[in-house]
PDB file of N, CA and C in Angstrom:
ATOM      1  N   UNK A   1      32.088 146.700 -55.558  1.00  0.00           N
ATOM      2  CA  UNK A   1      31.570 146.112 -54.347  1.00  0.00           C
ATOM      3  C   UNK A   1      30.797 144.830 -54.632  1.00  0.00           C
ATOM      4  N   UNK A   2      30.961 144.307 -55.635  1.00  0.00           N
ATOM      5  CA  UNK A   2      30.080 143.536 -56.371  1.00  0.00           C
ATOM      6  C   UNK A   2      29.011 143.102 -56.034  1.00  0.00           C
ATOM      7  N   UNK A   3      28.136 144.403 -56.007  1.00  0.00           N
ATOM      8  CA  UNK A   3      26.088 144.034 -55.994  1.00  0.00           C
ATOM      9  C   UNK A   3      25.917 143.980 -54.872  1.00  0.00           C
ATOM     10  N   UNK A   4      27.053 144.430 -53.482  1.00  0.00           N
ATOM     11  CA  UNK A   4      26.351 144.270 -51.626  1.00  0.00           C
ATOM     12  C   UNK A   4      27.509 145.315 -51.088  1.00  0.00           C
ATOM     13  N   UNK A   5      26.286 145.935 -50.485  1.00  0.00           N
ATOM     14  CA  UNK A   5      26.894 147.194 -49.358  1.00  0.00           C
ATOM     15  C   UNK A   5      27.327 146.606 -48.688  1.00  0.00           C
ATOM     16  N   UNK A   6      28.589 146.891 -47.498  1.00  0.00           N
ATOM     17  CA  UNK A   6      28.866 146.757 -46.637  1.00  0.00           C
ATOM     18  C   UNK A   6      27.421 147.231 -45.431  1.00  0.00           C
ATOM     19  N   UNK A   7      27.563 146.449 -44.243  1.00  0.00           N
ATOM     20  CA  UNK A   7      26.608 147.230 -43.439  1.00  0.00           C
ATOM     21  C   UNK A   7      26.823 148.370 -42.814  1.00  0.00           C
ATOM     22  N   UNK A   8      25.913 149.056 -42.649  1.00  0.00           N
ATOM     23  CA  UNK A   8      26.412 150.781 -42.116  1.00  0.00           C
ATOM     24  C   UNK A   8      26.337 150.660 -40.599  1.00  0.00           C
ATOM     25  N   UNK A   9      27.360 151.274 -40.085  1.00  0.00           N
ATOM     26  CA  UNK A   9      27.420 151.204 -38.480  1.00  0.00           C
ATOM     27  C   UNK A   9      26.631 152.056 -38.026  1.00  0.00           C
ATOM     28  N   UNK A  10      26.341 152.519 -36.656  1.00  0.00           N
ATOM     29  CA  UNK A  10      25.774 153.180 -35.891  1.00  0.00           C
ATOM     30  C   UNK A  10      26.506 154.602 -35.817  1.00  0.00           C
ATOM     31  N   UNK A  11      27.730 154.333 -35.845  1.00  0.00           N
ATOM     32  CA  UNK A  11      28.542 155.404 -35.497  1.00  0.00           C
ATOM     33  C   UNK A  11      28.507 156.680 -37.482  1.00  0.00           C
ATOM     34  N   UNK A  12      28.577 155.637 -38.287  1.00  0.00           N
ATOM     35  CA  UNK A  12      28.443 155.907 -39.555  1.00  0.00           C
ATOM     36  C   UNK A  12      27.294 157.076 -39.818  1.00  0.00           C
ATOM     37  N   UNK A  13      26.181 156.063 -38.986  1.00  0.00           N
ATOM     38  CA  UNK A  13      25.227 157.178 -39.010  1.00  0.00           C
ATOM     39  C   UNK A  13      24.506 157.862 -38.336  1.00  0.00           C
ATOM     40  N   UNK A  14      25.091 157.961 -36.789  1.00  0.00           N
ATOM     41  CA  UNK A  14      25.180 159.380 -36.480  1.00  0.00           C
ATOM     42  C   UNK A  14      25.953 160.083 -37.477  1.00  0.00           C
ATOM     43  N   UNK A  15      27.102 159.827 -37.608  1.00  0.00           N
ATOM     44  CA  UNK A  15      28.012 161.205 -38.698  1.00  0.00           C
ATOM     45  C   UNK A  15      27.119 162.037 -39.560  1.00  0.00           C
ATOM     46  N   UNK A  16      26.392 161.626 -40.147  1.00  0.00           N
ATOM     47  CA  UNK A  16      25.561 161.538 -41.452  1.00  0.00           C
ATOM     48  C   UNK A  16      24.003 162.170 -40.810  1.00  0.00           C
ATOM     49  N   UNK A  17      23.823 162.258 -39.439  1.00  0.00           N
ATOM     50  CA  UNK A  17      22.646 162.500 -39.263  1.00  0.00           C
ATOM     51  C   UNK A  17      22.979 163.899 -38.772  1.00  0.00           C
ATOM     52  N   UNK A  18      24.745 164.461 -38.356  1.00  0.00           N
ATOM     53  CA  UNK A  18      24.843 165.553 -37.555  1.00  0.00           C
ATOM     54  C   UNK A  18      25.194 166.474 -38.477  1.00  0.00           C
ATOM     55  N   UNK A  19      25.551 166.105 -40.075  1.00  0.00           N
ATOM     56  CA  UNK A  19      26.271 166.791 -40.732  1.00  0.00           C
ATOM     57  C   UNK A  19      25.343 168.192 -41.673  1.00  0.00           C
ATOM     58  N   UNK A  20      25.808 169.194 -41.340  1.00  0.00           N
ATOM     59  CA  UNK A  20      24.904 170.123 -41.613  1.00  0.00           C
ATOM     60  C   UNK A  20      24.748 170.315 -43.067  1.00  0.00           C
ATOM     61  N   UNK A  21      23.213 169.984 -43.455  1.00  0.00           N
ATOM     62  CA  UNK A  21      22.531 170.185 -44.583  1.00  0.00           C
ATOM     63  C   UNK A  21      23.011 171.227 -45.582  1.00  0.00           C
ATOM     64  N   UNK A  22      23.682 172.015 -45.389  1.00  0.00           N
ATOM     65  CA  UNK A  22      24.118 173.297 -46.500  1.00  0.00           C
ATOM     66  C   UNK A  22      25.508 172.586 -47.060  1.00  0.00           C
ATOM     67  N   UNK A  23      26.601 171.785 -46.080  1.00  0.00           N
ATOM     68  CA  UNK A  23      27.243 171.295 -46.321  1.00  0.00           C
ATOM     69  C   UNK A  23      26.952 170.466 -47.710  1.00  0.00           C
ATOM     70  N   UNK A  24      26.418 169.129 -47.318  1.00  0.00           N
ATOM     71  CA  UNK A  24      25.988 168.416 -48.274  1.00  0.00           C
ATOM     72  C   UNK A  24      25.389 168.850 -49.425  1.00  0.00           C
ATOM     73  N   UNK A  25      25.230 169.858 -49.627  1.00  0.00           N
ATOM     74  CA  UNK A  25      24.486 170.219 -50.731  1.00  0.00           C
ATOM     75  C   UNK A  25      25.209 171.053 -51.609  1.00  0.00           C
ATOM     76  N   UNK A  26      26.395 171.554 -50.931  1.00  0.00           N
ATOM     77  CA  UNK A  26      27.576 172.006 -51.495  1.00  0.00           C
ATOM     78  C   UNK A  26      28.783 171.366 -52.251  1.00  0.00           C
ATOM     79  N   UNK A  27      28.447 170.091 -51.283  1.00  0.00           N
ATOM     80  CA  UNK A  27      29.591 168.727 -51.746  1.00  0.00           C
ATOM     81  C   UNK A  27      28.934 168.036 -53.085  1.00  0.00           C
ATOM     82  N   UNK A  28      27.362 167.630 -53.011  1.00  0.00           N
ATOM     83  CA  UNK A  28      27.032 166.921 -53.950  1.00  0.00           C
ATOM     84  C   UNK A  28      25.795 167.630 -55.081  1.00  0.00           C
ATOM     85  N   UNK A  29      25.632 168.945 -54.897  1.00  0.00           N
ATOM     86  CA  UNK A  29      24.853 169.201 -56.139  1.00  0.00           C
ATOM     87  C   UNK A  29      25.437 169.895 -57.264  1.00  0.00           C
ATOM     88  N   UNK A  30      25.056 169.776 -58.442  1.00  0.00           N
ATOM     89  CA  UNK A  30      25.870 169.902 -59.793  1.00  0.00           C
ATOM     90  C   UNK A  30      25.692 171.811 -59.662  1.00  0.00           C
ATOM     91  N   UNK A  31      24.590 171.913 -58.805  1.00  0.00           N
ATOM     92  CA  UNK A  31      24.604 173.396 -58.697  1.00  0.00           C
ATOM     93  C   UNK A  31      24.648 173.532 -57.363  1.00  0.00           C
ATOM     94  N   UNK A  32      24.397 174.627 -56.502  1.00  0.00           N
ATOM     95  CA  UNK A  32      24.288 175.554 -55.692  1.00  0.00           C
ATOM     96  C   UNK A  32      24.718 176.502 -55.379  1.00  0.00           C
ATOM     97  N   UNK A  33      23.756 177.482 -54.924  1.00  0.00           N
ATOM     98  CA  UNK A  33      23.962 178.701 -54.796  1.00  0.00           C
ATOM     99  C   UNK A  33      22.714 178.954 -53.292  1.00  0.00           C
ATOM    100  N   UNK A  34      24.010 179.790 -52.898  1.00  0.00           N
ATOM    101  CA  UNK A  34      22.904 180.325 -51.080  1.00  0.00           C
ATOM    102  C   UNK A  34      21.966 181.363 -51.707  1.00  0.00           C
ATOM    103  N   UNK A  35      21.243 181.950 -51.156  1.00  0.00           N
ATOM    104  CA  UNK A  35      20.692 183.070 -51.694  1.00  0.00           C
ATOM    105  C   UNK A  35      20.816 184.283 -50.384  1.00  0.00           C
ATOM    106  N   UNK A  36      21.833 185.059 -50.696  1.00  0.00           N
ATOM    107  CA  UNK A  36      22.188 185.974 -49.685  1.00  0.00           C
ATOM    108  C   UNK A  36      21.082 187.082 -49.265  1.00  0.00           C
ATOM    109  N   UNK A  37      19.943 187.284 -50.187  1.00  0.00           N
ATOM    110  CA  UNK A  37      19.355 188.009 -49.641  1.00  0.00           C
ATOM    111  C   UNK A  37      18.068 187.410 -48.545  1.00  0.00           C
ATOM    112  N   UNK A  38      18.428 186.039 -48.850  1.00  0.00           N
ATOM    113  CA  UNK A  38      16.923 185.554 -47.376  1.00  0.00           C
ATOM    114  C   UNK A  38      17.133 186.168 -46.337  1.00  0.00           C
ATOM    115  N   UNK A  39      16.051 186.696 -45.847  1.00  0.00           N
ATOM    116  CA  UNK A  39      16.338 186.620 -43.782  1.00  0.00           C
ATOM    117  C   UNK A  39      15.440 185.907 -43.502  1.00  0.00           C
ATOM    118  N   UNK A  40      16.296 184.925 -42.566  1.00  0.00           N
ATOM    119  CA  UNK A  40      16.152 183.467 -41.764  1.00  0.00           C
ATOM    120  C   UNK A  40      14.812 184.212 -40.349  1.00  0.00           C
ATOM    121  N   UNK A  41      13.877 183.321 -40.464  1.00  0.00           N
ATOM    122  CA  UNK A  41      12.274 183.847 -40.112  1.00  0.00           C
ATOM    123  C   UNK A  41      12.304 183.147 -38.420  1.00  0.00           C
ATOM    124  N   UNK A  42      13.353 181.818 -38.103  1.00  0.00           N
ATOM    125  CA  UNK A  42      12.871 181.007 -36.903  1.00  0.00           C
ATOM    126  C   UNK A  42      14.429 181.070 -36.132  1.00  0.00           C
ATOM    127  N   UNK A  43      15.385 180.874 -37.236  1.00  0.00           N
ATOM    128  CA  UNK A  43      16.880 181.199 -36.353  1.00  0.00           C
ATOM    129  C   UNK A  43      18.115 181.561 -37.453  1.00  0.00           C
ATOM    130  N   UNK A  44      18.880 182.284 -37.123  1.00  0.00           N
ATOM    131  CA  UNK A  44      19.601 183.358 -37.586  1.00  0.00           C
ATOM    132  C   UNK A  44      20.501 182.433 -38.590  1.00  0.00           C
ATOM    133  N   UNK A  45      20.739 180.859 -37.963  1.00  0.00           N
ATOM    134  CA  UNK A  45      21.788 179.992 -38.741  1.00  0.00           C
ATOM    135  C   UNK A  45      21.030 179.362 -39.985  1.00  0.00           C
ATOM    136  N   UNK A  46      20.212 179.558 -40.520  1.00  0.00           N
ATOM    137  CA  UNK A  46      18.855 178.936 -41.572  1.00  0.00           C
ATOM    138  C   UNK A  46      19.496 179.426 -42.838  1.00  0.00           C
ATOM    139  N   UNK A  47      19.786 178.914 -43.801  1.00  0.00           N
ATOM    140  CA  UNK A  47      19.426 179.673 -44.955  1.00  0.00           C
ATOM    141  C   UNK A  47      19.290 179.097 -46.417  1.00  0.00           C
ATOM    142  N   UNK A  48      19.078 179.858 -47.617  1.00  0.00           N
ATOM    143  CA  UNK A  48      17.963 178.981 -48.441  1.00  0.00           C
ATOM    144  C   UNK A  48      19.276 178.966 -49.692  1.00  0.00           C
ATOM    145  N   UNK A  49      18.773 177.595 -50.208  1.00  0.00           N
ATOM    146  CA  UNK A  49      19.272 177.451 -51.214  1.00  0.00           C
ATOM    147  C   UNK A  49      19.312 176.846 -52.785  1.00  0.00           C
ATOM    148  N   UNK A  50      19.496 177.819 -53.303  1.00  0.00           N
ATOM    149  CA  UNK A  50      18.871 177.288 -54.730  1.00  0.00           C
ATOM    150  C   UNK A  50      19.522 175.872 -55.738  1.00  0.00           C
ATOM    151  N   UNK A  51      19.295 174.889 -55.700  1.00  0.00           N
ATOM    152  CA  UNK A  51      20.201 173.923 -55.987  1.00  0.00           C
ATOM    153  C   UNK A  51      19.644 173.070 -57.640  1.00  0.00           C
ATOM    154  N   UNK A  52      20.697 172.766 -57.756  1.00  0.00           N
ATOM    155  CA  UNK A  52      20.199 171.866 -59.339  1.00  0.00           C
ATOM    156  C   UNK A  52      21.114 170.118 -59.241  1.00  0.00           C
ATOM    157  N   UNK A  53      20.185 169.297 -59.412  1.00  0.00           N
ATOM    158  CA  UNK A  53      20.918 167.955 -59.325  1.00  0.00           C
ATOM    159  C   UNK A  53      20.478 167.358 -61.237  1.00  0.00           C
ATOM    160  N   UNK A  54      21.697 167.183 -61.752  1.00  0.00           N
ATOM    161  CA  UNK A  54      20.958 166.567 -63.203  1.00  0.00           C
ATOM    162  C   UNK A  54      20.240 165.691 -63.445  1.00  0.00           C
ATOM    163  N   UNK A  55      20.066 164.489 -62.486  1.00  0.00           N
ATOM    164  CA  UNK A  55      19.584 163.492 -61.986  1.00  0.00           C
ATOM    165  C   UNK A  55      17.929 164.170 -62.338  1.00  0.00           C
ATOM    166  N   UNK A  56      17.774 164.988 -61.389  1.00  0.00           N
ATOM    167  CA  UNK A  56      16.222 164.815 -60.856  1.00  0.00           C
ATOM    168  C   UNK A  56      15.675 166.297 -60.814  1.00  0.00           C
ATOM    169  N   UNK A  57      16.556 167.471 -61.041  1.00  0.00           N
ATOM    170  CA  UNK A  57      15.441 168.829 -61.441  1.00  0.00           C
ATOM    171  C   UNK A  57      16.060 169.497 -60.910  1.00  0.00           C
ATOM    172  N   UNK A  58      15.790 171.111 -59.593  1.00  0.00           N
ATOM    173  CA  UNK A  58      15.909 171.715 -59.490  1.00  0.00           C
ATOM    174  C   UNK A  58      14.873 172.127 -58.164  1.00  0.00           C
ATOM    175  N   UNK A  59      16.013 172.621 -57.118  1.00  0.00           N
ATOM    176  CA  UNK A  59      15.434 172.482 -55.582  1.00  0.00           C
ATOM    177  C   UNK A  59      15.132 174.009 -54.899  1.00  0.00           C
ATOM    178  N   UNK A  60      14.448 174.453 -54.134  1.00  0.00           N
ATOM    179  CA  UNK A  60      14.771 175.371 -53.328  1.00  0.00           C
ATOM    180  C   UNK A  60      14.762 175.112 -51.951  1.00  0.00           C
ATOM    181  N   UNK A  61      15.802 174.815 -51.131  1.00  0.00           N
ATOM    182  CA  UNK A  61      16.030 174.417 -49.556  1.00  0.00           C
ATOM    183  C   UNK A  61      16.556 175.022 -48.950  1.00  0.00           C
ATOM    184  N   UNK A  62      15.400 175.200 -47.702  1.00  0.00           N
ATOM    185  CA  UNK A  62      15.969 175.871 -46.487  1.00  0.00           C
ATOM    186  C   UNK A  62      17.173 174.908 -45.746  1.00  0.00           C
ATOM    187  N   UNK A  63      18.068 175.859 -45.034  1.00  0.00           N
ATOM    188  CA  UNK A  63      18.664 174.441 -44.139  1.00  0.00           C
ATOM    189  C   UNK A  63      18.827 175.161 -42.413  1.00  0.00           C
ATOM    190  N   UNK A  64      19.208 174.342 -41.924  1.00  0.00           N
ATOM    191  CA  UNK A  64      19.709 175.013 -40.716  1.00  0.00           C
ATOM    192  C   UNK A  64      20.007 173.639 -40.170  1.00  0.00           C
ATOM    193  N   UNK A  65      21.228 173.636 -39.840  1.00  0.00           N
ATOM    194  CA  UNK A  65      22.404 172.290 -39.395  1.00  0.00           C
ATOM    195  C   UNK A  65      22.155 171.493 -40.326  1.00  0.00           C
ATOM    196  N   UNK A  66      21.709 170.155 -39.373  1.00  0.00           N
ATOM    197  CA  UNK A  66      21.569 169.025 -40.321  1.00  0.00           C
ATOM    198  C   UNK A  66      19.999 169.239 -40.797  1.00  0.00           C
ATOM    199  N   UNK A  67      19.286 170.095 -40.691  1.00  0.00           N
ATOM    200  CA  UNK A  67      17.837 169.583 -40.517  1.00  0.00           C
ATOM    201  C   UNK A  67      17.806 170.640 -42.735  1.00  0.00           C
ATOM    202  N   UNK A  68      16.350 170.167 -43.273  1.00  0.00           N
ATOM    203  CA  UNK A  68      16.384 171.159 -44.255  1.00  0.00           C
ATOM    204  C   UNK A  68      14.930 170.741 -44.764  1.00  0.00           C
ATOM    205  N   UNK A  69      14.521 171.601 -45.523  1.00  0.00           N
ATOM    206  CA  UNK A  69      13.105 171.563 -45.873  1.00  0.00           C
ATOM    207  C   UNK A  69      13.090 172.120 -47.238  1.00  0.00           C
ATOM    208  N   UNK A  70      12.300 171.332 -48.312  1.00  0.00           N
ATOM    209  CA  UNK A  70      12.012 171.764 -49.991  1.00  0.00           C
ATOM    210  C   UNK A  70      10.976 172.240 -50.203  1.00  0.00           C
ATOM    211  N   UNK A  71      11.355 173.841 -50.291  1.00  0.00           N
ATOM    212  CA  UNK A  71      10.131 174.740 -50.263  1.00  0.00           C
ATOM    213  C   UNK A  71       8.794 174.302 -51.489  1.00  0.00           C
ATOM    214  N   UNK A  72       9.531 173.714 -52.596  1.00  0.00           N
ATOM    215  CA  UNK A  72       8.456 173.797 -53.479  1.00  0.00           C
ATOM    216  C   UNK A  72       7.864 172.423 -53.302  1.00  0.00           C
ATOM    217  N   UNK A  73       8.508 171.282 -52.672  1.00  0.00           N
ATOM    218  CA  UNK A  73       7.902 169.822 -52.699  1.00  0.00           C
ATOM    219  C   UNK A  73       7.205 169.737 -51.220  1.00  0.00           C
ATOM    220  N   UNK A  74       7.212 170.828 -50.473  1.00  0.00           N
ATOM    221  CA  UNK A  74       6.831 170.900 -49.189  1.00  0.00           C
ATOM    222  C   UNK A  74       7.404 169.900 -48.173  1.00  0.00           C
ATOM    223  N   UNK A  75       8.519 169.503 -48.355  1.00  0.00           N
ATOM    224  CA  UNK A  75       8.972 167.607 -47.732  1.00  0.00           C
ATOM    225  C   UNK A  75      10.307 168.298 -46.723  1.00  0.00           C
ATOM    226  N   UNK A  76      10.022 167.731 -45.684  1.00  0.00           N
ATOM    227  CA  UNK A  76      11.365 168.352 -45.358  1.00  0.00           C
ATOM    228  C   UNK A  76      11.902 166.638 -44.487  1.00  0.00           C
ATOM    229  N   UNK A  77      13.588 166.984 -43.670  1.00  0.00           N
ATOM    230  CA  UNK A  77      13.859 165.869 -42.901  1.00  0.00           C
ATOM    231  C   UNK A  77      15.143 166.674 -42.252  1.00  0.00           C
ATOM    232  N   UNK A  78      15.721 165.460 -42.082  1.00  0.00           N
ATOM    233  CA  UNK A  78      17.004 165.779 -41.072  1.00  0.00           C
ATOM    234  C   UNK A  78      17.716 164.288 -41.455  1.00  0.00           C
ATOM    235  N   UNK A  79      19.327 165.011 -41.250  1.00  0.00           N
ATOM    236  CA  UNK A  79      20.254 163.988 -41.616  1.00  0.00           C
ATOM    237  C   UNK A  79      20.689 164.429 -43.152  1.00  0.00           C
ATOM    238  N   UNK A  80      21.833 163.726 -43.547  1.00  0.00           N
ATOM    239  CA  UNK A  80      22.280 163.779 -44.912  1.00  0.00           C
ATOM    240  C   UNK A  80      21.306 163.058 -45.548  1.00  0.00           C
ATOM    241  N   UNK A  81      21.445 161.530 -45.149  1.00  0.00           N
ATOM    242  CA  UNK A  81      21.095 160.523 -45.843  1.00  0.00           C
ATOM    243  C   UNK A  81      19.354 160.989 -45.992  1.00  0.00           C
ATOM    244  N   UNK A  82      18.604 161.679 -45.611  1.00  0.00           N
ATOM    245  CA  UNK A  82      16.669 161.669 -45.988  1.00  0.00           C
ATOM    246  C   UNK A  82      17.700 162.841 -47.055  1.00  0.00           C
ATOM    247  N   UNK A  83      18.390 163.675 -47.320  1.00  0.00           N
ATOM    248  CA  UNK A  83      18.432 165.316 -47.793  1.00  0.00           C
ATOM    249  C   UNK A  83      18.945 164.328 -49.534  1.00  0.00           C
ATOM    250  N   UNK A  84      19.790 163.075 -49.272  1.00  0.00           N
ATOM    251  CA  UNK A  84      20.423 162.679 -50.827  1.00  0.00           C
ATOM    252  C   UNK A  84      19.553 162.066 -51.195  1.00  0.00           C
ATOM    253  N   UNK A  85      18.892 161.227 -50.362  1.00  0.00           N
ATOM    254  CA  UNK A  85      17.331 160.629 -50.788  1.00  0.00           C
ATOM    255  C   UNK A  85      16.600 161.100 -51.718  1.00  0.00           C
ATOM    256  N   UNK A  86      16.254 162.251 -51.198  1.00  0.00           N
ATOM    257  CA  UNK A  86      14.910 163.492 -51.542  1.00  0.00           C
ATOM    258  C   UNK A  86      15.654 164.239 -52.857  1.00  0.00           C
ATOM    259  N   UNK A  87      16.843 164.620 -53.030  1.00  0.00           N
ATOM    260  CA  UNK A  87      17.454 165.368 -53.974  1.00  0.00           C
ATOM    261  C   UNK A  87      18.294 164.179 -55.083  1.00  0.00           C
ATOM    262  N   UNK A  88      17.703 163.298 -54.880  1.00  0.00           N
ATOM    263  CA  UNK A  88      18.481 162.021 -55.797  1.00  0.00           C
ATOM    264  C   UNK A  88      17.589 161.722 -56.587  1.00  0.00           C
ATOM    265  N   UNK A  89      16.197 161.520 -55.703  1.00  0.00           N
ATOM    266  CA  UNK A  89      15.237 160.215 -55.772  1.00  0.00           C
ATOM    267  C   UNK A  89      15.967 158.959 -55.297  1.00  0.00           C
ATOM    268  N   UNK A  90      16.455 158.609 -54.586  1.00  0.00           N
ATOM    269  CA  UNK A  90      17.062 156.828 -54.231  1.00  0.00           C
ATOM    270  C   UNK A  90      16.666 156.639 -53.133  1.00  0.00           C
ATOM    271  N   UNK A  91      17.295 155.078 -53.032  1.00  0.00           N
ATOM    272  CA  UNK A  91      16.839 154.815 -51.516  1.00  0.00           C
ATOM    273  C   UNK A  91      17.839 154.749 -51.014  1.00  0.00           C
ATOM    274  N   UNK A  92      17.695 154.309 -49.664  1.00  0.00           N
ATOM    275  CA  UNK A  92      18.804 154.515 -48.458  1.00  0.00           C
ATOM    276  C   UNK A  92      20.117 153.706 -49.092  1.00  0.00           C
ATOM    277  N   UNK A  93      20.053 152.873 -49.416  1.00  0.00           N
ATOM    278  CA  UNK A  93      21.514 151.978 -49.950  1.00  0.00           C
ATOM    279  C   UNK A  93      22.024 153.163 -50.985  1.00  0.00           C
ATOM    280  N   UNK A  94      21.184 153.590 -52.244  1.00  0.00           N
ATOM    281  CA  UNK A  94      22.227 154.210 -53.094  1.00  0.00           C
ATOM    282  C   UNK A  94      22.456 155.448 -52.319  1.00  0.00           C
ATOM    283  N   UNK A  95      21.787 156.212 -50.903  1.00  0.00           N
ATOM    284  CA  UNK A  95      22.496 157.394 -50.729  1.00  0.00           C
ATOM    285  C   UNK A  95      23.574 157.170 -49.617  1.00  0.00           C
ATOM    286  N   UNK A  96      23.521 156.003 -49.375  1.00  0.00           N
ATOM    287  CA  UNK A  96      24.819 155.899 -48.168  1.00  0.00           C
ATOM    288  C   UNK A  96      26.117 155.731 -49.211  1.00  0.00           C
ATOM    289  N   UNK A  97      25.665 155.273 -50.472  1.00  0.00           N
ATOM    290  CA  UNK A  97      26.815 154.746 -51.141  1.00  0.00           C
ATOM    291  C   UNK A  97      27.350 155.890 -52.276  1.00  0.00           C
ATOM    292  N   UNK A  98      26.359 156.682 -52.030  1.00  0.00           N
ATOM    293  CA  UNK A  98      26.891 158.312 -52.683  1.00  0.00           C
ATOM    294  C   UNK A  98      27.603 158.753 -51.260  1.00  0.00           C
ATOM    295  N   UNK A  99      26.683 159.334 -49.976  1.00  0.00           N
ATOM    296  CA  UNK A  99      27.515 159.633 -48.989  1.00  0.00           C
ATOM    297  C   UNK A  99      28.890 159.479 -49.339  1.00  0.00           C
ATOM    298  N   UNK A 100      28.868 157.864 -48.999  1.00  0.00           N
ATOM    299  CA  UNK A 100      30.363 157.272 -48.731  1.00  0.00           C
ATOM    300  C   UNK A 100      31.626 157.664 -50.123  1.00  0.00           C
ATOM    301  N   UNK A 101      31.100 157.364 -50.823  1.00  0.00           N
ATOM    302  CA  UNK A 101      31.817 158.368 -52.293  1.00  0.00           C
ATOM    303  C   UNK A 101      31.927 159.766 -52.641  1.00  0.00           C
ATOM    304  N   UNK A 102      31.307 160.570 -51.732  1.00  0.00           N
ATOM    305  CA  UNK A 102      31.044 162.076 -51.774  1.00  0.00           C
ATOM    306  C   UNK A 102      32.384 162.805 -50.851  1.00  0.00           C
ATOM    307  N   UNK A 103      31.623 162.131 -49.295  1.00  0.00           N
ATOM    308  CA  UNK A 103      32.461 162.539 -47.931  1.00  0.00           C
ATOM    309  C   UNK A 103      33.499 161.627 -47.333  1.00  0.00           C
TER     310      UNK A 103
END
């Protein structure tokens, strides 16, 4: 791409803001695993997951749709793009440009 993103559309990111958090974390972490024995405390579709990125450590996240929360960093968001952020360390350019190479 030589050294410049394309600009990200609107439509781009809605996609990216609706796409449910368990998803993504299935597509892009070097680990995951659900943990079947949680029961989900606020709604029945929630559930936690133990994840490993080589990059940057080792996660435990709730999710439910797009939204998800890191039990041990206390940080939570919504959307793909805050979830590759937070589980990358990057900023918005390198996670649209994982997104876009992932999905």
């Amino acid at each position: 791409m030589g050294g410049r993103m394309t600009k990200v559309s609107k439509v781009e990111l809605d996609k990216w803001r609706m796409l449910n958090a368990a998803d993504v974390i299935q597509k892009l972490a070097d680990y995951a695993n659900c943990d079947t024995t949680y029961i989900p405390i606020k709604s029945e579709k929630s559930s936690r997951w133990y994840v490993t990125i080589r990059e940057s450590g080792e996660y435990e996240i709730l999710t439910t749709g797009p939204k998800w929360f890191d039990m041990r960093s206390k940080r939570g968001g919504g959307g793909a793009i805050d979830l590759v952020m937070h589980l990358y360390n990057i900023d918005f350019k390198q996670a649209v440009a994982k997104l876009r190479g992932a999905l």
